[in-house]
PDB file of N, CA and C in Angstrom:
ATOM      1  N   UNK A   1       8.086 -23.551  -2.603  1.00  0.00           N
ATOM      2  CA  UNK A   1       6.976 -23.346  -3.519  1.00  0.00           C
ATOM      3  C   UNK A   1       5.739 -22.819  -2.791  1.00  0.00           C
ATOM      4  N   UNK A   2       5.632 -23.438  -1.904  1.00  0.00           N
ATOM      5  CA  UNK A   2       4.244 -23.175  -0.605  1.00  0.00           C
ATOM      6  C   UNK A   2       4.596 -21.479  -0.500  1.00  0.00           C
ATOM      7  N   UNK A   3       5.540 -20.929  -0.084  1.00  0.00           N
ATOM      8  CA  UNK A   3       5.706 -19.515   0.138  1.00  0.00           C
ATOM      9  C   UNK A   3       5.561 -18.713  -1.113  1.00  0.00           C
ATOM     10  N   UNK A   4       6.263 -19.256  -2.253  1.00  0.00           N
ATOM     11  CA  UNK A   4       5.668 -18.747  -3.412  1.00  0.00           C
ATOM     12  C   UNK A   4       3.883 -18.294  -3.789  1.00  0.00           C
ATOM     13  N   UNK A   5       3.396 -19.262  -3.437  1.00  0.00           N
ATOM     14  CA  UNK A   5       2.286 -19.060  -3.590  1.00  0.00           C
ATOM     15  C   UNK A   5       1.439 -18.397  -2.551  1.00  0.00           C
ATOM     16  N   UNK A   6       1.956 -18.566  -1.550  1.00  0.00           N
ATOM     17  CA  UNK A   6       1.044 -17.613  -0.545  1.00  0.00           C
ATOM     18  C   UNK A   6       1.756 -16.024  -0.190  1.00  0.00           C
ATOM     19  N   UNK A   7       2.633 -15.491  -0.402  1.00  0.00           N
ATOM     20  CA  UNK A   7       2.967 -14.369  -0.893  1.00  0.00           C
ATOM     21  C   UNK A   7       2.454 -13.636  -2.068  1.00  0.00           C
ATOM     22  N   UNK A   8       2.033 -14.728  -3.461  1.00  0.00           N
ATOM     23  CA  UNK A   8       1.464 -14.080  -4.408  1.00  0.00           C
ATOM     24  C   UNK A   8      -0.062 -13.755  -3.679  1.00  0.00           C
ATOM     25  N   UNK A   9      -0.831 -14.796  -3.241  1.00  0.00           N
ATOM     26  CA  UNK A   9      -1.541 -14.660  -2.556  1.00  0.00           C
ATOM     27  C   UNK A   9      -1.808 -13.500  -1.656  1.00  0.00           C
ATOM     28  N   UNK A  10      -0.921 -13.253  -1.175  1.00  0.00           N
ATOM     29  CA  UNK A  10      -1.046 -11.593  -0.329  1.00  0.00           C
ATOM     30  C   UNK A  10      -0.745 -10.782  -1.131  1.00  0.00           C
ATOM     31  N   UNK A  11      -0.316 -10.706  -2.141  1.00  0.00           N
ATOM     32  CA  UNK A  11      -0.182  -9.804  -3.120  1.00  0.00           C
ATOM     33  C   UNK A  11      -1.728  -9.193  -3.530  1.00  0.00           C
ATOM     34  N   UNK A  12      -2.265 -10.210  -4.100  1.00  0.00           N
ATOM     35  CA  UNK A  12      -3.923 -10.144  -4.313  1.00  0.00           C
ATOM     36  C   UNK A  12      -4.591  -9.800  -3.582  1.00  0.00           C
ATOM     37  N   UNK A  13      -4.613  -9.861  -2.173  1.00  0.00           N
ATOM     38  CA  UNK A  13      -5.187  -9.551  -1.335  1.00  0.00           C
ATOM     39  C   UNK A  13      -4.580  -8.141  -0.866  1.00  0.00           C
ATOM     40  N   UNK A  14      -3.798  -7.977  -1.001  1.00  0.00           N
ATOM     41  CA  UNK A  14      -3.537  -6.362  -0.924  1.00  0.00           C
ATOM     42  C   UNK A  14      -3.874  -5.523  -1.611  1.00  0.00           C
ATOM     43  N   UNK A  15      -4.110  -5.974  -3.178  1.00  0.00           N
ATOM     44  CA  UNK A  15      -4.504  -5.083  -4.238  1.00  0.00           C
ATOM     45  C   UNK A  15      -5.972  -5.364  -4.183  1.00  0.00           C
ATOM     46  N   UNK A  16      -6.504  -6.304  -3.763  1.00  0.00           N
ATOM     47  CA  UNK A  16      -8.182  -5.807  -3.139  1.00  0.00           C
ATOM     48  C   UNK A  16      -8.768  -4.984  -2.548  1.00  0.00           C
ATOM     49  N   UNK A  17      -7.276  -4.904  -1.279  1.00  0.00           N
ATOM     50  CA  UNK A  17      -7.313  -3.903  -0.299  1.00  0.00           C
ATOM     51  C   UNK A  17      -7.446  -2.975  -0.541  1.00  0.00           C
ATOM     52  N   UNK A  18      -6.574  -2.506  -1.369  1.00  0.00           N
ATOM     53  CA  UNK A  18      -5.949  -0.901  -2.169  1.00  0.00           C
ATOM     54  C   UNK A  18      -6.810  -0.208  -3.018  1.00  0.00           C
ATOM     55  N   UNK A  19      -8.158  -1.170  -3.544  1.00  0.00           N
ATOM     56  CA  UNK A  19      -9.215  -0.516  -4.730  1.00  0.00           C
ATOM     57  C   UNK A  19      -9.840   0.454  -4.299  1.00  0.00           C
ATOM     58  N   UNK A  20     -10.384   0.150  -2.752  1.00  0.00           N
ATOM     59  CA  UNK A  20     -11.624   1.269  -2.444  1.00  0.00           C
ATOM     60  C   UNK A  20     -11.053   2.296  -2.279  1.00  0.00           C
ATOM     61  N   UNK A  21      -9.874   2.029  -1.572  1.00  0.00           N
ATOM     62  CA  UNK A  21      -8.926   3.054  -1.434  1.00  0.00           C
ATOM     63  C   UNK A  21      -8.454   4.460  -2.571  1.00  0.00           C
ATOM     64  N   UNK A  22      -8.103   3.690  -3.586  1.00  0.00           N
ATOM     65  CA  UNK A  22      -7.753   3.937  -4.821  1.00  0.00           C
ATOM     66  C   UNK A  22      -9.035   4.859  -5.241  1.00  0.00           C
ATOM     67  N   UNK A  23     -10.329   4.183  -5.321  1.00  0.00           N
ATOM     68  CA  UNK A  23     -11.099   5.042  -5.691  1.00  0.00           C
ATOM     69  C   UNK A  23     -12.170   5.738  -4.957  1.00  0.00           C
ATOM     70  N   UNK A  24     -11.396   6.533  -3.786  1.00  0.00           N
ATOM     71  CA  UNK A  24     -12.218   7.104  -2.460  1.00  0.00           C
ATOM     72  C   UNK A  24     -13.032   6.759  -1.891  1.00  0.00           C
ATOM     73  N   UNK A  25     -13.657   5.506  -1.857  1.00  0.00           N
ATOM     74  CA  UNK A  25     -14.844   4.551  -1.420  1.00  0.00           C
ATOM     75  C   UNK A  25     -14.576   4.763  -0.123  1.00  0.00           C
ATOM     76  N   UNK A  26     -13.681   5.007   0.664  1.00  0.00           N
ATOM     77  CA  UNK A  26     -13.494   4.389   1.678  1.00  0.00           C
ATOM     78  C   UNK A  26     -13.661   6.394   2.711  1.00  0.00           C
ATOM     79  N   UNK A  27     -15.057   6.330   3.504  1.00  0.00           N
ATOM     80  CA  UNK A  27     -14.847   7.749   4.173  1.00  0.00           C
ATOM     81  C   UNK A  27     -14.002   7.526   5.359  1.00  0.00           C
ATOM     82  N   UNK A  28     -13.602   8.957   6.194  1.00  0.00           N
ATOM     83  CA  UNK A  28     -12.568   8.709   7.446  1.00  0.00           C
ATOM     84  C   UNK A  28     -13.296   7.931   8.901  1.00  0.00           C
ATOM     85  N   UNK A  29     -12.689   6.856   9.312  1.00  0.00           N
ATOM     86  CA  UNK A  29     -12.908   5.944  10.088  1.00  0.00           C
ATOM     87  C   UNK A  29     -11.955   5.240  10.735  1.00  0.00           C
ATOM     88  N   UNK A  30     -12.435   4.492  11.881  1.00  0.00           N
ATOM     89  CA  UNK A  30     -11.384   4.412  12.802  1.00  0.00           C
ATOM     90  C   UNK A  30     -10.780   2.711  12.603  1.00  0.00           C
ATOM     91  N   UNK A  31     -10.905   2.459  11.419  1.00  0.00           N
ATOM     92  CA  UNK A  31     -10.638   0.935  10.994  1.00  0.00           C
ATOM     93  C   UNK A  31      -9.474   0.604  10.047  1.00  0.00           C
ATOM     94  N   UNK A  32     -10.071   1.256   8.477  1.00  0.00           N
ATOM     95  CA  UNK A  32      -9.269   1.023   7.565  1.00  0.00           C
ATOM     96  C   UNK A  32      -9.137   2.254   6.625  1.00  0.00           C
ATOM     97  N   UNK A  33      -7.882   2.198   5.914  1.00  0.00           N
ATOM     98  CA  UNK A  33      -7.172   3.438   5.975  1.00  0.00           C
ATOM     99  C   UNK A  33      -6.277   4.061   6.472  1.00  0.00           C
ATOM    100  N   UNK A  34      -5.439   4.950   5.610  1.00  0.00           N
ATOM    101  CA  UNK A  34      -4.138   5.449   6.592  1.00  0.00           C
ATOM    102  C   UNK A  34      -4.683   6.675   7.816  1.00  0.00           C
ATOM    103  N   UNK A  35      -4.562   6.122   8.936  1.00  0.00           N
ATOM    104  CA  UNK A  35      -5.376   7.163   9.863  1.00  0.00           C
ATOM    105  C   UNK A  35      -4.056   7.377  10.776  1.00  0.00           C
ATOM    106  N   UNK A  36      -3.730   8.773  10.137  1.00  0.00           N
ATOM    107  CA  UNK A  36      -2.829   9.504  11.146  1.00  0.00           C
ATOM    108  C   UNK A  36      -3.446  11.019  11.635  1.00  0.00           C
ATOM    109  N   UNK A  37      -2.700  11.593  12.869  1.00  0.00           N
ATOM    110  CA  UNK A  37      -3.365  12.861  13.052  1.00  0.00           C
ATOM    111  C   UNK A  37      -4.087  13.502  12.346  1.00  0.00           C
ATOM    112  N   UNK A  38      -3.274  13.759  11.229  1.00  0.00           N
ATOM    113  CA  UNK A  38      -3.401  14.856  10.026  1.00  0.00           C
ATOM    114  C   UNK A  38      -4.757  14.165   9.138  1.00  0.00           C
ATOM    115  N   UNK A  39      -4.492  12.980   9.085  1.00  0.00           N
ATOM    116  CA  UNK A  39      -5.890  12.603   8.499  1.00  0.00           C
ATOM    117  C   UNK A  39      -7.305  12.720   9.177  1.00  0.00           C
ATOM    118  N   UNK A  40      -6.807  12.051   9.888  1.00  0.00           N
ATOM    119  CA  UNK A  40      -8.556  12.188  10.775  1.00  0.00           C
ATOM    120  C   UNK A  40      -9.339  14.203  11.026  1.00  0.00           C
ATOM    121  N   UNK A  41      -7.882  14.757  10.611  1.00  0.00           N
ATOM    122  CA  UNK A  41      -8.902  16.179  11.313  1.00  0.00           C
ATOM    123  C   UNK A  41      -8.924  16.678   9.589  1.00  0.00           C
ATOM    124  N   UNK A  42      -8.965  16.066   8.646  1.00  0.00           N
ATOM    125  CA  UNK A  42      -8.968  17.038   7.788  1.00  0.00           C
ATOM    126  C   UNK A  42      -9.613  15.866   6.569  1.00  0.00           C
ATOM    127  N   UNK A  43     -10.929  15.906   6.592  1.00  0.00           N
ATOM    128  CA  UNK A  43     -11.522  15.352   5.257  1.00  0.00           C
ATOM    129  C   UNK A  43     -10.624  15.099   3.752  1.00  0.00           C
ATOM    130  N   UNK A  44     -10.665  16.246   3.646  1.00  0.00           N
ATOM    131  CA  UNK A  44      -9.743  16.519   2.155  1.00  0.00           C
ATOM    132  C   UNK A  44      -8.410  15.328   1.927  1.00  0.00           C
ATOM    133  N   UNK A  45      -7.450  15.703   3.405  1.00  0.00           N
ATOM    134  CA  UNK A  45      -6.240  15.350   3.180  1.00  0.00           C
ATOM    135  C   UNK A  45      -6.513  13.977   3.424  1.00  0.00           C
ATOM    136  N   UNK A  46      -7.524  13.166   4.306  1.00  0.00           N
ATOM    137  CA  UNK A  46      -7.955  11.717   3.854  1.00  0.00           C
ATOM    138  C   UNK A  46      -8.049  11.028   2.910  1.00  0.00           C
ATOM    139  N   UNK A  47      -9.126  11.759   2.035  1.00  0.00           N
ATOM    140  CA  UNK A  47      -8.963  11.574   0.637  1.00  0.00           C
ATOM    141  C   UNK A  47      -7.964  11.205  -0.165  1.00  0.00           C
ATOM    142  N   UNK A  48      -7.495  11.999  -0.319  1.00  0.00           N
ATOM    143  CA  UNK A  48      -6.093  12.077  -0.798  1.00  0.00           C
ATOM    144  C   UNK A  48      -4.927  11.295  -0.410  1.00  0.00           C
ATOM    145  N   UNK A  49      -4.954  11.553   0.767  1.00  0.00           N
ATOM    146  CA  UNK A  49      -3.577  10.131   1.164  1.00  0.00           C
ATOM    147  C   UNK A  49      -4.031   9.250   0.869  1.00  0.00           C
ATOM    148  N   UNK A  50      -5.369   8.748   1.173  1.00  0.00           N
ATOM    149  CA  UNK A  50      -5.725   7.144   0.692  1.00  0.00           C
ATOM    150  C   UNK A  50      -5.852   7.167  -0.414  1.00  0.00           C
ATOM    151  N   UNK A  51      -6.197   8.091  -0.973  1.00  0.00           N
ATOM    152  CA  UNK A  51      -6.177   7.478  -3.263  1.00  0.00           C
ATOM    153  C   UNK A  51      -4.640   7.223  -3.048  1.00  0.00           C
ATOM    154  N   UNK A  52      -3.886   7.920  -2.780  1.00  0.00           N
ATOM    155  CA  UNK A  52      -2.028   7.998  -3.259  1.00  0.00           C
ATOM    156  C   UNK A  52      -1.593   6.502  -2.698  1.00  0.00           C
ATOM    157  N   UNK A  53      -2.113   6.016  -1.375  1.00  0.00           N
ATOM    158  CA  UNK A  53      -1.904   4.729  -0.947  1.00  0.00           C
ATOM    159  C   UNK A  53      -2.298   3.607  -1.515  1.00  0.00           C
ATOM    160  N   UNK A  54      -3.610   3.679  -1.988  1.00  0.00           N
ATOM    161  CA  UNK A  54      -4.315   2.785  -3.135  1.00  0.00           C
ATOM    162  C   UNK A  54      -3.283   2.682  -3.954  1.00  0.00           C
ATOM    163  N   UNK A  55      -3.180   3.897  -4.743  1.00  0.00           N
ATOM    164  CA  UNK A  55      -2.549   3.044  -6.303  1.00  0.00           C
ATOM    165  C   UNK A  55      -0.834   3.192  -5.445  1.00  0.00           C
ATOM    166  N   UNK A  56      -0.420   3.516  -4.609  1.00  0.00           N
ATOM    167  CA  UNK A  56       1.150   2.394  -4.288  1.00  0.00           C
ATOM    168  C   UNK A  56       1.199   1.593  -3.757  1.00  0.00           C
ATOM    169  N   UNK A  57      -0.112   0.810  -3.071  1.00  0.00           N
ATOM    170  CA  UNK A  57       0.058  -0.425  -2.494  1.00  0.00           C
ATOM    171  C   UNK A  57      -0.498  -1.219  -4.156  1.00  0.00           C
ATOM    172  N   UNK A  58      -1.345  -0.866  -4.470  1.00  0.00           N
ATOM    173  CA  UNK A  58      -1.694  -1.521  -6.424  1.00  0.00           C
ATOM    174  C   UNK A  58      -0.632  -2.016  -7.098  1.00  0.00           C
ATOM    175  N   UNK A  59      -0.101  -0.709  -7.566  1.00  0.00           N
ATOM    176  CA  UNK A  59       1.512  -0.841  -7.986  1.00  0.00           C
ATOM    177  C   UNK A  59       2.164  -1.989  -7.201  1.00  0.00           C
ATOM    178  N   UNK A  60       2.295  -1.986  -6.068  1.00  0.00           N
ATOM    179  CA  UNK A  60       3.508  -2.739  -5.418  1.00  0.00           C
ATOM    180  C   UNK A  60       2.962  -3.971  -5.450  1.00  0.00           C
ATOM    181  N   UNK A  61       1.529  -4.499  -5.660  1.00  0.00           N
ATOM    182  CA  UNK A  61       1.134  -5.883  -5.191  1.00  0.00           C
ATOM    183  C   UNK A  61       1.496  -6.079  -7.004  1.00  0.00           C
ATOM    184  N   UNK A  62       0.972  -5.314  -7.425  1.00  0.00           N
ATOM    185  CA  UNK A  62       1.362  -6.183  -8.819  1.00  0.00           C
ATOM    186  C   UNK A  62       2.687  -6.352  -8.990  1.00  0.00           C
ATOM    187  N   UNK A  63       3.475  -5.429  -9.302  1.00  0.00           N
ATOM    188  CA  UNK A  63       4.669  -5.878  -9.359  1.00  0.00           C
ATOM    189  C   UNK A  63       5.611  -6.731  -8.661  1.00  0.00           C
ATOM    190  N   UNK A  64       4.713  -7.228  -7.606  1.00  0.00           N
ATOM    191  CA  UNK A  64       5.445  -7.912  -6.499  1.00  0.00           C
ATOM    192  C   UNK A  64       4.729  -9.093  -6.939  1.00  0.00           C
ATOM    193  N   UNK A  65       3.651  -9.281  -7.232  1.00  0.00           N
ATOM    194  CA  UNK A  65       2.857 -10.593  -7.835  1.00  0.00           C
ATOM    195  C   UNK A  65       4.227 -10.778  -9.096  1.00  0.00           C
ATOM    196  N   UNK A  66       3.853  -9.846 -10.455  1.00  0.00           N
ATOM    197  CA  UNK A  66       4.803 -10.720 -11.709  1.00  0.00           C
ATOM    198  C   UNK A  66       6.864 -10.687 -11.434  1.00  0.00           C
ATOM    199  N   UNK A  67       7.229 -10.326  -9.935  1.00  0.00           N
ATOM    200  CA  UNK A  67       8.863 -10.503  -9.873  1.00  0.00           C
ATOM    201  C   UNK A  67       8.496 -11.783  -9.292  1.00  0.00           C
ATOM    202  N   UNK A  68       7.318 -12.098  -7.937  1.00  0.00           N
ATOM    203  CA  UNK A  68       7.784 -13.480  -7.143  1.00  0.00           C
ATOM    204  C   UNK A  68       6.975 -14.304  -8.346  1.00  0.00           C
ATOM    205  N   UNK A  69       6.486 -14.195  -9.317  1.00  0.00           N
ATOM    206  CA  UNK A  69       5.900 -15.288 -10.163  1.00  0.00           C
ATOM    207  C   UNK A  69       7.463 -15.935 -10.719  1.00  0.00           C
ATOM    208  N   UNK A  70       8.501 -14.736 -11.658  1.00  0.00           N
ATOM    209  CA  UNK A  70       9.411 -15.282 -11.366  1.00  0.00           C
ATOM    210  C   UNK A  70      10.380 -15.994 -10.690  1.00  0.00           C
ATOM    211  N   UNK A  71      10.218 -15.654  -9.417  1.00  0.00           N
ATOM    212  CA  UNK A  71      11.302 -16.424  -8.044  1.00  0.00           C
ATOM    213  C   UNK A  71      11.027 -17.257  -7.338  1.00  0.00           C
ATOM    214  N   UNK A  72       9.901 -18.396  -7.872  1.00  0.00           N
ATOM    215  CA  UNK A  72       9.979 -19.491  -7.484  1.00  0.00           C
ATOM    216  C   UNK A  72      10.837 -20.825  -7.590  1.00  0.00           C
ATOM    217  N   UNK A  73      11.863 -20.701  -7.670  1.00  0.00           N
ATOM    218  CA  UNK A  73      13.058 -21.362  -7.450  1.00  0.00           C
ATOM    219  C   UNK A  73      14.100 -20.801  -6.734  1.00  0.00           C
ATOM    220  N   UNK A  74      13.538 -19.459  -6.539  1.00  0.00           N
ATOM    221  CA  UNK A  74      14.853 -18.851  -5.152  1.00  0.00           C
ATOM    222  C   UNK A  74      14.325 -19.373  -3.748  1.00  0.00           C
ATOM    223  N   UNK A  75      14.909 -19.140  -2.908  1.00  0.00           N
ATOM    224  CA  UNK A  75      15.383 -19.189  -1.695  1.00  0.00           C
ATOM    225  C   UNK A  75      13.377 -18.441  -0.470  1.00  0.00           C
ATOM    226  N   UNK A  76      13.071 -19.048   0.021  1.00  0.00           N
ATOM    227  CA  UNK A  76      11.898 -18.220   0.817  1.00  0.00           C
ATOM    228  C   UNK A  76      12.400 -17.312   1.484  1.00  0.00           C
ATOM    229  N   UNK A  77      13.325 -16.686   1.739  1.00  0.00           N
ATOM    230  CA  UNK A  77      13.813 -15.501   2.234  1.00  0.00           C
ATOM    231  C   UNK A  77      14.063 -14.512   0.891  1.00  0.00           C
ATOM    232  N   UNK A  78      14.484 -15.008  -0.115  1.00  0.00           N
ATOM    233  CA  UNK A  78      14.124 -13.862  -0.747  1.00  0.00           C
ATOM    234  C   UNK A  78      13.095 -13.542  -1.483  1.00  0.00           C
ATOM    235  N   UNK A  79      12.323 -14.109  -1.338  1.00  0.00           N
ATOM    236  CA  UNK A  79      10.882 -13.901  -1.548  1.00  0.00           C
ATOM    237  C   UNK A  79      10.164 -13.370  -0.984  1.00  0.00           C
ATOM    238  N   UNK A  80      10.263 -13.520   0.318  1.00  0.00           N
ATOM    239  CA  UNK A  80      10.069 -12.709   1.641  1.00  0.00           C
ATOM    240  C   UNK A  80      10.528 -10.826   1.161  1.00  0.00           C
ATOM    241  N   UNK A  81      11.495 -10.929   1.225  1.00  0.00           N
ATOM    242  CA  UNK A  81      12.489  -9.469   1.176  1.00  0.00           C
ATOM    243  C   UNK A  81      11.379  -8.713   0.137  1.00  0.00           C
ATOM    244  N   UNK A  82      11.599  -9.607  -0.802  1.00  0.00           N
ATOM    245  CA  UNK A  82      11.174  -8.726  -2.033  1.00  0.00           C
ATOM    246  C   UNK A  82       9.184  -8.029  -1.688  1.00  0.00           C
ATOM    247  N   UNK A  83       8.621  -8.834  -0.864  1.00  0.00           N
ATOM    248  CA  UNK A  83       7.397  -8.831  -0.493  1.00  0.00           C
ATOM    249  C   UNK A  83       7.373  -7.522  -0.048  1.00  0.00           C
ATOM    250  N   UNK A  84       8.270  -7.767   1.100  1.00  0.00           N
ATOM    251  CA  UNK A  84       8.660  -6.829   2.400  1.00  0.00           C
ATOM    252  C   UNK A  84       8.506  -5.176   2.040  1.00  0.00           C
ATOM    253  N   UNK A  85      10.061  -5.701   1.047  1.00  0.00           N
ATOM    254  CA  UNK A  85      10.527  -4.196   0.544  1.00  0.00           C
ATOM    255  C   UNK A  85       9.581  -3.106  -0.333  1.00  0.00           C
ATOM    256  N   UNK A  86       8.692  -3.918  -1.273  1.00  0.00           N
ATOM    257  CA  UNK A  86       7.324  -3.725  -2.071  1.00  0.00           C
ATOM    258  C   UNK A  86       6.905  -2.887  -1.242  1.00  0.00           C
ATOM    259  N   UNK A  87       5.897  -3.936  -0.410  1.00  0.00           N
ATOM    260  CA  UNK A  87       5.052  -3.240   0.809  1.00  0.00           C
ATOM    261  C   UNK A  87       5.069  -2.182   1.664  1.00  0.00           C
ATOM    262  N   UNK A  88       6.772  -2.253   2.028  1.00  0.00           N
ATOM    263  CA  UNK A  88       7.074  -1.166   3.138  1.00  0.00           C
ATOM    264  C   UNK A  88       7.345   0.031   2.408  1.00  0.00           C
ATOM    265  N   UNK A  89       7.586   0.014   0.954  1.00  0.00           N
ATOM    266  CA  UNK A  89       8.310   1.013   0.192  1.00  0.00           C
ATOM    267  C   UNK A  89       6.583   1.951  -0.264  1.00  0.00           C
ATOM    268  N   UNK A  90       5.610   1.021  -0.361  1.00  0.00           N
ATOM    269  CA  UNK A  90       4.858   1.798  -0.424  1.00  0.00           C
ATOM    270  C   UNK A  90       3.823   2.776   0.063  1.00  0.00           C
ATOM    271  N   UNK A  91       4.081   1.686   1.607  1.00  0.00           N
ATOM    272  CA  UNK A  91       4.112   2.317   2.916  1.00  0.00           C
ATOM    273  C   UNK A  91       4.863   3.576   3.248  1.00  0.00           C
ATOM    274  N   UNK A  92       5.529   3.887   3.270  1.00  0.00           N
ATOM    275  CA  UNK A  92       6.574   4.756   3.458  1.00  0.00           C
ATOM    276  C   UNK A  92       6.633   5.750   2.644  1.00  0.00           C
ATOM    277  N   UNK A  93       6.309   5.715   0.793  1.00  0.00           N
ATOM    278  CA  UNK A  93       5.851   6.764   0.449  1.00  0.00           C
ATOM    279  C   UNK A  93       4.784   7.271   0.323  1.00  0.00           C
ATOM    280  N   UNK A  94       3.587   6.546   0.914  1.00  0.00           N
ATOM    281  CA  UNK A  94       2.468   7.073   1.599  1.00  0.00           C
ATOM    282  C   UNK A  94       2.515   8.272   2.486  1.00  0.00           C
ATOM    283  N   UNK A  95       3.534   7.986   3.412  1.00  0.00           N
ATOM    284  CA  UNK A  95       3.426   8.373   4.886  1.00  0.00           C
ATOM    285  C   UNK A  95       4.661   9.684   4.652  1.00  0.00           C
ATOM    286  N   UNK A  96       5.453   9.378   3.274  1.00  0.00           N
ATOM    287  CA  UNK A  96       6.108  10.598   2.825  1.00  0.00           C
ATOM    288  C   UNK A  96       5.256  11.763   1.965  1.00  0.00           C
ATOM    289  N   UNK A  97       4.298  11.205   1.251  1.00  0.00           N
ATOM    290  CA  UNK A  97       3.016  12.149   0.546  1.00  0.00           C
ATOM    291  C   UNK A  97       2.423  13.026   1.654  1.00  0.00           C
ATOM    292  N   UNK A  98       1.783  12.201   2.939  1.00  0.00           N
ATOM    293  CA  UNK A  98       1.321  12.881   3.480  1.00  0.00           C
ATOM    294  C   UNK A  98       1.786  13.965   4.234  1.00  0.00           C
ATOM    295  N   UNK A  99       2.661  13.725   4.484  1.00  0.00           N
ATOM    296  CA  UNK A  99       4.160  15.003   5.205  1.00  0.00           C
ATOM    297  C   UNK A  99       3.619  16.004   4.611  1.00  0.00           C
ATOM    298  N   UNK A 100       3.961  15.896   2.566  1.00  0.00           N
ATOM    299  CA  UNK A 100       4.225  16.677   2.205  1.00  0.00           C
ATOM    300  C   UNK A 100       3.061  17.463   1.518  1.00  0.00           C
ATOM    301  N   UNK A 101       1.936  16.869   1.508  1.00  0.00           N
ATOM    302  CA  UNK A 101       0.586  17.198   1.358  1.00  0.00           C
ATOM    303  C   UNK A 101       0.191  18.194   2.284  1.00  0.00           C
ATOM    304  N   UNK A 102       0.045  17.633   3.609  1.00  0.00           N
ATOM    305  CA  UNK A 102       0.046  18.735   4.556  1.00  0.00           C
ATOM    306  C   UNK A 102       0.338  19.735   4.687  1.00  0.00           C
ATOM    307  N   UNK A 103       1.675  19.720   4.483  1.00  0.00           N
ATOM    308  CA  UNK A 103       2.535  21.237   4.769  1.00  0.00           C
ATOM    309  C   UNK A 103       2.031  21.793   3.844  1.00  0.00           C
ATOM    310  N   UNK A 104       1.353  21.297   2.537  1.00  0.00           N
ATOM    311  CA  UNK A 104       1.037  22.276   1.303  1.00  0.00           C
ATOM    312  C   UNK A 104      -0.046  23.027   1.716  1.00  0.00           C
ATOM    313  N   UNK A 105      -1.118  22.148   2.015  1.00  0.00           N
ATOM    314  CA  UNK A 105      -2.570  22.806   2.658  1.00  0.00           C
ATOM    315  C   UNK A 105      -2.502  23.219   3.559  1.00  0.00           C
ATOM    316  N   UNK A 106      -1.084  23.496   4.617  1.00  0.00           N
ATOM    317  CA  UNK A 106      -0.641  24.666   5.911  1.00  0.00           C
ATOM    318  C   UNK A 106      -0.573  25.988   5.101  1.00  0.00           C
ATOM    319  N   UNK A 107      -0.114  26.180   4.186  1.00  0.00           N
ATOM    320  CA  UNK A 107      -0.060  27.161   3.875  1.00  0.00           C
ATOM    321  C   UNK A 107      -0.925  28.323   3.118  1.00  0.00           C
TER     322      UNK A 107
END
């Protein structure tokens, strides 16, 4: 139950994370934010990856908040997973946007 609740807990706290983000609050800096090569030399494409990261880390905390609201009677490993997979999945198509963002504004 304890993991139940502190997973939802990071859920919330991720989608806190994800607002300024979400709504460009956040200029390029060496703290918070997705700061890869491509970001730091190019204003624009900052922008942009971090709104796209905002609302998929948003997305993922909520939906990861109302599945583990359900799965408090499973197992803390799969509660875990499901956290995990959320998070990293939105991670990952972050870091797949920006690939493909880039190459657009290469051309």
């Amino acid at each position: 139950m304890l993991i139940n609740i502190a997973l939802i807990v990071g859920c919330v706290v991720v989608a806190i994370v994800a607002l300024p983000l979400l709504f460009k609050i956040i200029p390029p800096n060496p703290v918070y934010g997705v700061r890869t090569r491509r970001t730091r030399e190019s204003d624009n494409l900052w922008f942009e990856v971090n709104r796209f990261a905002g609302a998929a880390l948003l997305a993922a905390a909520g939906l990861g908040a109302i599945i583990l609201m359900s799965m408090s009677a499973r197992p803390w490993w799969a509660q875990m997973l499901v956290f995990v997979v959320l998070m990293g999945g939105a991670v990952g198509a972050t870091l797949w946007f920006e690939n493909k963002l880039a190459k657009m504004l290469e051309k």
